[in-house]
N, C-alpha and C. Protein backbone atom coordinates (compact mmCIF):
# COMPACT_ATOMS: atom_id res chain seq x y z
N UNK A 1 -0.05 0.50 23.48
CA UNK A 1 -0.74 0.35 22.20
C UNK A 1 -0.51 1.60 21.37
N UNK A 2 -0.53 1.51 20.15
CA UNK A 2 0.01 2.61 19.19
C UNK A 2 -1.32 3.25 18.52
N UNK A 3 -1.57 4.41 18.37
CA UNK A 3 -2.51 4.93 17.70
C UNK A 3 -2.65 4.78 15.80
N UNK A 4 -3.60 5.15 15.56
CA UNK A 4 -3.84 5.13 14.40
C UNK A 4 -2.75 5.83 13.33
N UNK A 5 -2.61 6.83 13.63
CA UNK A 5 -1.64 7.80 13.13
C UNK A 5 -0.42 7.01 12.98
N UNK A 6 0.15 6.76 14.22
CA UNK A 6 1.63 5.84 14.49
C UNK A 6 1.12 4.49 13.57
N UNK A 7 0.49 4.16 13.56
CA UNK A 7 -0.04 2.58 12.59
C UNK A 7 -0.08 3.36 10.92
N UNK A 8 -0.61 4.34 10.57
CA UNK A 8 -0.28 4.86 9.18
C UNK A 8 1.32 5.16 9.23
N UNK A 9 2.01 5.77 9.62
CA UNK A 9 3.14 6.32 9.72
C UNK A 9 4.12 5.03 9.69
N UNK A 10 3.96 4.09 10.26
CA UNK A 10 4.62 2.53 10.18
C UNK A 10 4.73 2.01 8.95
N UNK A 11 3.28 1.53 8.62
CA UNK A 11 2.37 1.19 6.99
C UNK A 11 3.47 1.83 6.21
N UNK A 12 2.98 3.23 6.32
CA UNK A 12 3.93 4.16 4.71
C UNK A 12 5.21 3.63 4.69
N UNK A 13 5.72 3.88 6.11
CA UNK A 13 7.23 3.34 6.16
C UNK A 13 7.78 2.15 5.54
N UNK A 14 7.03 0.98 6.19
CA UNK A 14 7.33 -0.14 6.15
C UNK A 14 7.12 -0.22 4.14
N UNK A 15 5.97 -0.15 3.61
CA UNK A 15 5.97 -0.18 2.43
C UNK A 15 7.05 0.56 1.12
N UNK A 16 7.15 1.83 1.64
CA UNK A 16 8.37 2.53 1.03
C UNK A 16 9.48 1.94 1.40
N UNK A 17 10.23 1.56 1.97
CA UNK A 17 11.09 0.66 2.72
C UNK A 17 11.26 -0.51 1.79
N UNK A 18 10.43 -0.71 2.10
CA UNK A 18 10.10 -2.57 1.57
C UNK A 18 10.41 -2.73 -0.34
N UNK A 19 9.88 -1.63 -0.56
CA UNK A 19 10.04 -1.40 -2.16
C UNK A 19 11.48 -0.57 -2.27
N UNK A 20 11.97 -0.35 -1.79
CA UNK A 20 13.22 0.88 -1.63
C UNK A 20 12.80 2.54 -2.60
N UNK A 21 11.67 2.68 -2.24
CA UNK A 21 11.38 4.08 -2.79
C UNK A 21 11.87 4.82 -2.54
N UNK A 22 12.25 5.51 -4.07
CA UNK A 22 12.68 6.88 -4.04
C UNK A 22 11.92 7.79 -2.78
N UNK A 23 12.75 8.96 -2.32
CA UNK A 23 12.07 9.86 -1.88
C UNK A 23 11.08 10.54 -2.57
N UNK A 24 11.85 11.02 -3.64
CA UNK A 24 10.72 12.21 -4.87
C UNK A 24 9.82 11.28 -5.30
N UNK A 25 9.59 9.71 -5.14
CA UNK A 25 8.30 8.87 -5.54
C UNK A 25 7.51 8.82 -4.69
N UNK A 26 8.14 8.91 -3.31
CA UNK A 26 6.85 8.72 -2.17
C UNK A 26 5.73 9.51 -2.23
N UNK A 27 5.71 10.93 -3.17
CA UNK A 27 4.37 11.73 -2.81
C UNK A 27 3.50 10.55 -4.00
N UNK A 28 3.69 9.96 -4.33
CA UNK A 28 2.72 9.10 -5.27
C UNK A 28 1.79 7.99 -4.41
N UNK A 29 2.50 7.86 -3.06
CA UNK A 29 1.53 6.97 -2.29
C UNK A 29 0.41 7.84 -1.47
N UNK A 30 -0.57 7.22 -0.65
CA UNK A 30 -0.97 7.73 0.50
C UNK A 30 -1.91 6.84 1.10
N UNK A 31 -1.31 7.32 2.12
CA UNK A 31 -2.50 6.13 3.13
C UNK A 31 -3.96 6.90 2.95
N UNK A 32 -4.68 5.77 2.41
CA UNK A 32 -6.42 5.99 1.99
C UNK A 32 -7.51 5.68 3.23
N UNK A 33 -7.04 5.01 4.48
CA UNK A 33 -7.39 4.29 5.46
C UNK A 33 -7.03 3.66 6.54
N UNK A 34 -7.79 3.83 7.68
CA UNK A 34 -6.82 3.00 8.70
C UNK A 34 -8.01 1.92 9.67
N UNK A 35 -8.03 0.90 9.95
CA UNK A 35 -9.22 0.41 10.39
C UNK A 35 -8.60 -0.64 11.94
N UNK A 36 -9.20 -0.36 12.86
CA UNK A 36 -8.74 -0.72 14.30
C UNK A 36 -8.73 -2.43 13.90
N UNK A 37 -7.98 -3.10 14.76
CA UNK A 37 -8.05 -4.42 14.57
C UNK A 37 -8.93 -5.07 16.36
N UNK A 38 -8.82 -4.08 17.00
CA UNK A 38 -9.28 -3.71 18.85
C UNK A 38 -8.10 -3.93 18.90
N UNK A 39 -7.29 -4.53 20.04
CA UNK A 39 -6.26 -4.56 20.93
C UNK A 39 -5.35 -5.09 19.94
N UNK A 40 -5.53 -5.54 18.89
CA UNK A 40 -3.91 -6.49 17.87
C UNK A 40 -3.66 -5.11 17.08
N UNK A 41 -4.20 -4.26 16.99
CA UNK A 41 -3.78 -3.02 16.03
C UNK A 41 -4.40 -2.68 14.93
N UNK A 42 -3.85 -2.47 13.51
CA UNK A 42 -4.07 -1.98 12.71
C UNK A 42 -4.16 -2.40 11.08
N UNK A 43 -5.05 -2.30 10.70
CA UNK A 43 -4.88 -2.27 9.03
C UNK A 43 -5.26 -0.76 8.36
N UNK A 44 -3.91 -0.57 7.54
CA UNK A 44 -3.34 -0.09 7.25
C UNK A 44 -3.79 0.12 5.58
N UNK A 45 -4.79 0.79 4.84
CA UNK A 45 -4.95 0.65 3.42
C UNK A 45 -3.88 1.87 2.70
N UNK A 46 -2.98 1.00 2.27
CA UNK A 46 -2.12 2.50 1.34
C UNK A 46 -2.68 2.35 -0.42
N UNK A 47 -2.55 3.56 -0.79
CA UNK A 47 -2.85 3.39 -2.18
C UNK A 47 -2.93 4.62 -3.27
N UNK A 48 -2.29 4.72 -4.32
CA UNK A 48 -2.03 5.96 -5.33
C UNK A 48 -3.31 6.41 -5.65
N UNK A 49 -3.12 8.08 -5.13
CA UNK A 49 -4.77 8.39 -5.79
C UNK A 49 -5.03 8.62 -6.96
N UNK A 50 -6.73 8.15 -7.32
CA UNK A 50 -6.72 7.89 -8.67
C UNK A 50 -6.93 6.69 -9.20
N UNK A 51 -6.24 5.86 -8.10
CA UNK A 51 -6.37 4.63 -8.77
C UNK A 51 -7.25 3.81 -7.53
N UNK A 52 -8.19 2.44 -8.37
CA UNK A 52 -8.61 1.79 -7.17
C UNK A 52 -7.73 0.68 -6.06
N UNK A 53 -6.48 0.64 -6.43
CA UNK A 53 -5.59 -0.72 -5.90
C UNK A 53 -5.05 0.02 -4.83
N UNK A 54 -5.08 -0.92 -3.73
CA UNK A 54 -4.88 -0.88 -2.79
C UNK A 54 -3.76 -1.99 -1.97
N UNK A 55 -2.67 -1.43 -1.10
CA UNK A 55 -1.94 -2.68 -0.21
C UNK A 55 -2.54 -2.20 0.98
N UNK A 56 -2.82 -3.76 2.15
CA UNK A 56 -3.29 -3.52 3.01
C UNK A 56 -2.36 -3.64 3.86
N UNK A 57 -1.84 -3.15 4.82
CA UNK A 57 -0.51 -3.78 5.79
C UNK A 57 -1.15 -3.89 6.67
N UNK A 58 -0.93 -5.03 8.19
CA UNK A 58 -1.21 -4.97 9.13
C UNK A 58 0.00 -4.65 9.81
N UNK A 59 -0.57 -3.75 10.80
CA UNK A 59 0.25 -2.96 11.91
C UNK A 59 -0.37 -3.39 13.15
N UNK A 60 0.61 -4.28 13.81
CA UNK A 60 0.46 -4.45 15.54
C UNK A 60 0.46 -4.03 16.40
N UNK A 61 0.22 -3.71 17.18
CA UNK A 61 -0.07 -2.73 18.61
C UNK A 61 1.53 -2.57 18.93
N UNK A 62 2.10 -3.41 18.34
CA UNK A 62 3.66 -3.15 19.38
C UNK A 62 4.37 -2.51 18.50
N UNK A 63 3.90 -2.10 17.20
CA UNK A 63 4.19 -1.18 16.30
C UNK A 63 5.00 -2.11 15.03
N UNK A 64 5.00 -3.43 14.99
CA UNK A 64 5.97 -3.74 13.76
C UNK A 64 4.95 -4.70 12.44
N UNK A 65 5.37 -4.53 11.70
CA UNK A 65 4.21 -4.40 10.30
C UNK A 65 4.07 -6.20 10.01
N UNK A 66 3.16 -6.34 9.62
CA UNK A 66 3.39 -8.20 9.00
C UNK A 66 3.84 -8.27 7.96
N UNK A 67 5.08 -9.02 7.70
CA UNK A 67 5.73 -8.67 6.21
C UNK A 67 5.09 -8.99 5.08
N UNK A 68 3.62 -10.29 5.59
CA UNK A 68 3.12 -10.18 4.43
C UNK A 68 1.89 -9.88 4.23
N UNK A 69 2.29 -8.65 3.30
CA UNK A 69 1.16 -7.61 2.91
C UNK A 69 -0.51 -8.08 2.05
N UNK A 70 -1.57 -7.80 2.06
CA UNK A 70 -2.46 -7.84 0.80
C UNK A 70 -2.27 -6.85 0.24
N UNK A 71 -2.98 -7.48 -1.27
CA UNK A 71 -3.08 -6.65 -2.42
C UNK A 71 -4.60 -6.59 -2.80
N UNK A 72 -5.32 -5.83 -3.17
CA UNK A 72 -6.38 -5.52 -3.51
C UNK A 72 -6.93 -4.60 -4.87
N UNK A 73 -7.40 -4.92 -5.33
CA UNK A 73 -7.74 -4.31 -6.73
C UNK A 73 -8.90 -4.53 -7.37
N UNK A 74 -9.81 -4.16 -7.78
CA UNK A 74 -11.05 -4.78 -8.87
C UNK A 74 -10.44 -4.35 -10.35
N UNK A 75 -9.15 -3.97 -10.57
CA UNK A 75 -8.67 -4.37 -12.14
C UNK A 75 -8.03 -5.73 -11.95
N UNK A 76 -8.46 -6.39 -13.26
CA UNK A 76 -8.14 -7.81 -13.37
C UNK A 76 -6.99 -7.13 -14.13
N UNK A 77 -5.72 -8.85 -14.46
CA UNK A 77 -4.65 -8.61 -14.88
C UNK A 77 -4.85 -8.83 -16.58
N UNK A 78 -5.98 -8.95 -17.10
CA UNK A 78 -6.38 -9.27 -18.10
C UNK A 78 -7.13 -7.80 -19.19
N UNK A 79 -7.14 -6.90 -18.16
CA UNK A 79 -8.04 -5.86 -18.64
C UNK A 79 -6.74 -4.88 -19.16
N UNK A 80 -6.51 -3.83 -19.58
CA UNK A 80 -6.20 -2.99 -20.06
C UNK A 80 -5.35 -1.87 -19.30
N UNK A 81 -4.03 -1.64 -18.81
CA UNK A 81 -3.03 -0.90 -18.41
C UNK A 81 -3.07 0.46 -18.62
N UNK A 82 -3.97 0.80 -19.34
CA UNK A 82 -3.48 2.38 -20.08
C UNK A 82 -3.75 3.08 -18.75
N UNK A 83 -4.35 2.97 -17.83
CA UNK A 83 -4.64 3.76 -16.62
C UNK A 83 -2.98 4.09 -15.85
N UNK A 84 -2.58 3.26 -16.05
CA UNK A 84 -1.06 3.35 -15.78
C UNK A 84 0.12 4.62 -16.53
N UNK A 85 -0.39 4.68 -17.75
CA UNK A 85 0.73 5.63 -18.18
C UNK A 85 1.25 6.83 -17.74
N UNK A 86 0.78 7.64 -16.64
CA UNK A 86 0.83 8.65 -16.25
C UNK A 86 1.64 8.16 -14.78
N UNK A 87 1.89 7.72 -14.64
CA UNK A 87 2.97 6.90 -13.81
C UNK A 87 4.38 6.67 -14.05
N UNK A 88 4.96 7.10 -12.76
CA UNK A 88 6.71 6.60 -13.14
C UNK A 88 6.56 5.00 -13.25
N UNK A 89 7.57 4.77 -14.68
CA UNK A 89 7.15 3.53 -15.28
C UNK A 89 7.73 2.47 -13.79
N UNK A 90 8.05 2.51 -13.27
CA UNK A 90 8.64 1.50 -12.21
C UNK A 90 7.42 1.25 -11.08
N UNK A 91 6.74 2.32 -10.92
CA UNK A 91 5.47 2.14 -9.74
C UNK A 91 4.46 1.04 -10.70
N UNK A 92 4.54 1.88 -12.47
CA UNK A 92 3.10 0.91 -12.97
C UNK A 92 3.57 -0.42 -13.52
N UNK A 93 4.70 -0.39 -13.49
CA UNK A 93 5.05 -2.38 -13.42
C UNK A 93 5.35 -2.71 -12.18
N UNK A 94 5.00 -2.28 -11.30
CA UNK A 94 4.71 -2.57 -9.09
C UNK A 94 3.48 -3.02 -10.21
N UNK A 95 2.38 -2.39 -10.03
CA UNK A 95 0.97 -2.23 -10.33
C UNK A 95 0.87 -3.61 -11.01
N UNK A 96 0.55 -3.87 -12.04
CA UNK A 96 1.09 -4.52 -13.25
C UNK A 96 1.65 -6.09 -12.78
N UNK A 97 2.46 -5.67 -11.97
CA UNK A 97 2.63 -7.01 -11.69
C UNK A 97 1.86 -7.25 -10.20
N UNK A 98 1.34 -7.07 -9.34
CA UNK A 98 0.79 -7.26 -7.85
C UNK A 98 -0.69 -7.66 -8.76
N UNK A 99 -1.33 -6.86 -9.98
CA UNK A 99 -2.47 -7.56 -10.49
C UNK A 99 -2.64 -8.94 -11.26
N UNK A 100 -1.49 -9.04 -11.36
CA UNK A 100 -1.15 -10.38 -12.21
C UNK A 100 -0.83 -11.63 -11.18
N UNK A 101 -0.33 -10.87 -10.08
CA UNK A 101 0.00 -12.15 -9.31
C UNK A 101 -1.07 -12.60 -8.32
N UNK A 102 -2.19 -11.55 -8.19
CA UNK A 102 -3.44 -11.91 -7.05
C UNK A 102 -4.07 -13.01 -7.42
């Protein structure tokens, strides 16, 4: 079984990965959370600080991620973006669009 640490370290991976992130973009993520699942593993909350949105990954004890991720947010896709501008424009249309599609 894989520890918590190894279950964040997966998460980041698997998500940077998954998006093909830049290196010099990755300091924009961070894992905010990690919550035991008991013996199936891990959820995994990553998310830009600052902001409230969150992806949740689940991480399995045998260490490999579920490809499909949640998205979490209390901004609706209807409310107002400007929280975004201070963002490389490619992360806040990630953003932008994961709120539009929940």
């Amino acid at each position: 079984m894989i520890n918590s640490t190894e279950a964040e370290k997966l998460a980041f991976t698997f998500l940077t990965h998954e998006w093909n992130v830049p290196s010099e973009d990755r300091d924009w993520f961070t894992v905010m959370a990690s919550r035991t699942l008991g013996e199936d593993g891990y959820d995994v909350e990553i998310g830009i600080d600052g902001f409230p949105d969150r992806w949740i990954i689940e991480v399995y004890d045998n260490g490999k991620c579920e490809p499909y991720y949640e998205f979490n947010s209390p901004i609706r896709d209807s409310e107002t973006n400007s929280d975004l501008e201070d963002l490389p424009d490619w992360i806040a249309q990630v953003l932008i669009a994961e709120r539009k599609h929940r």
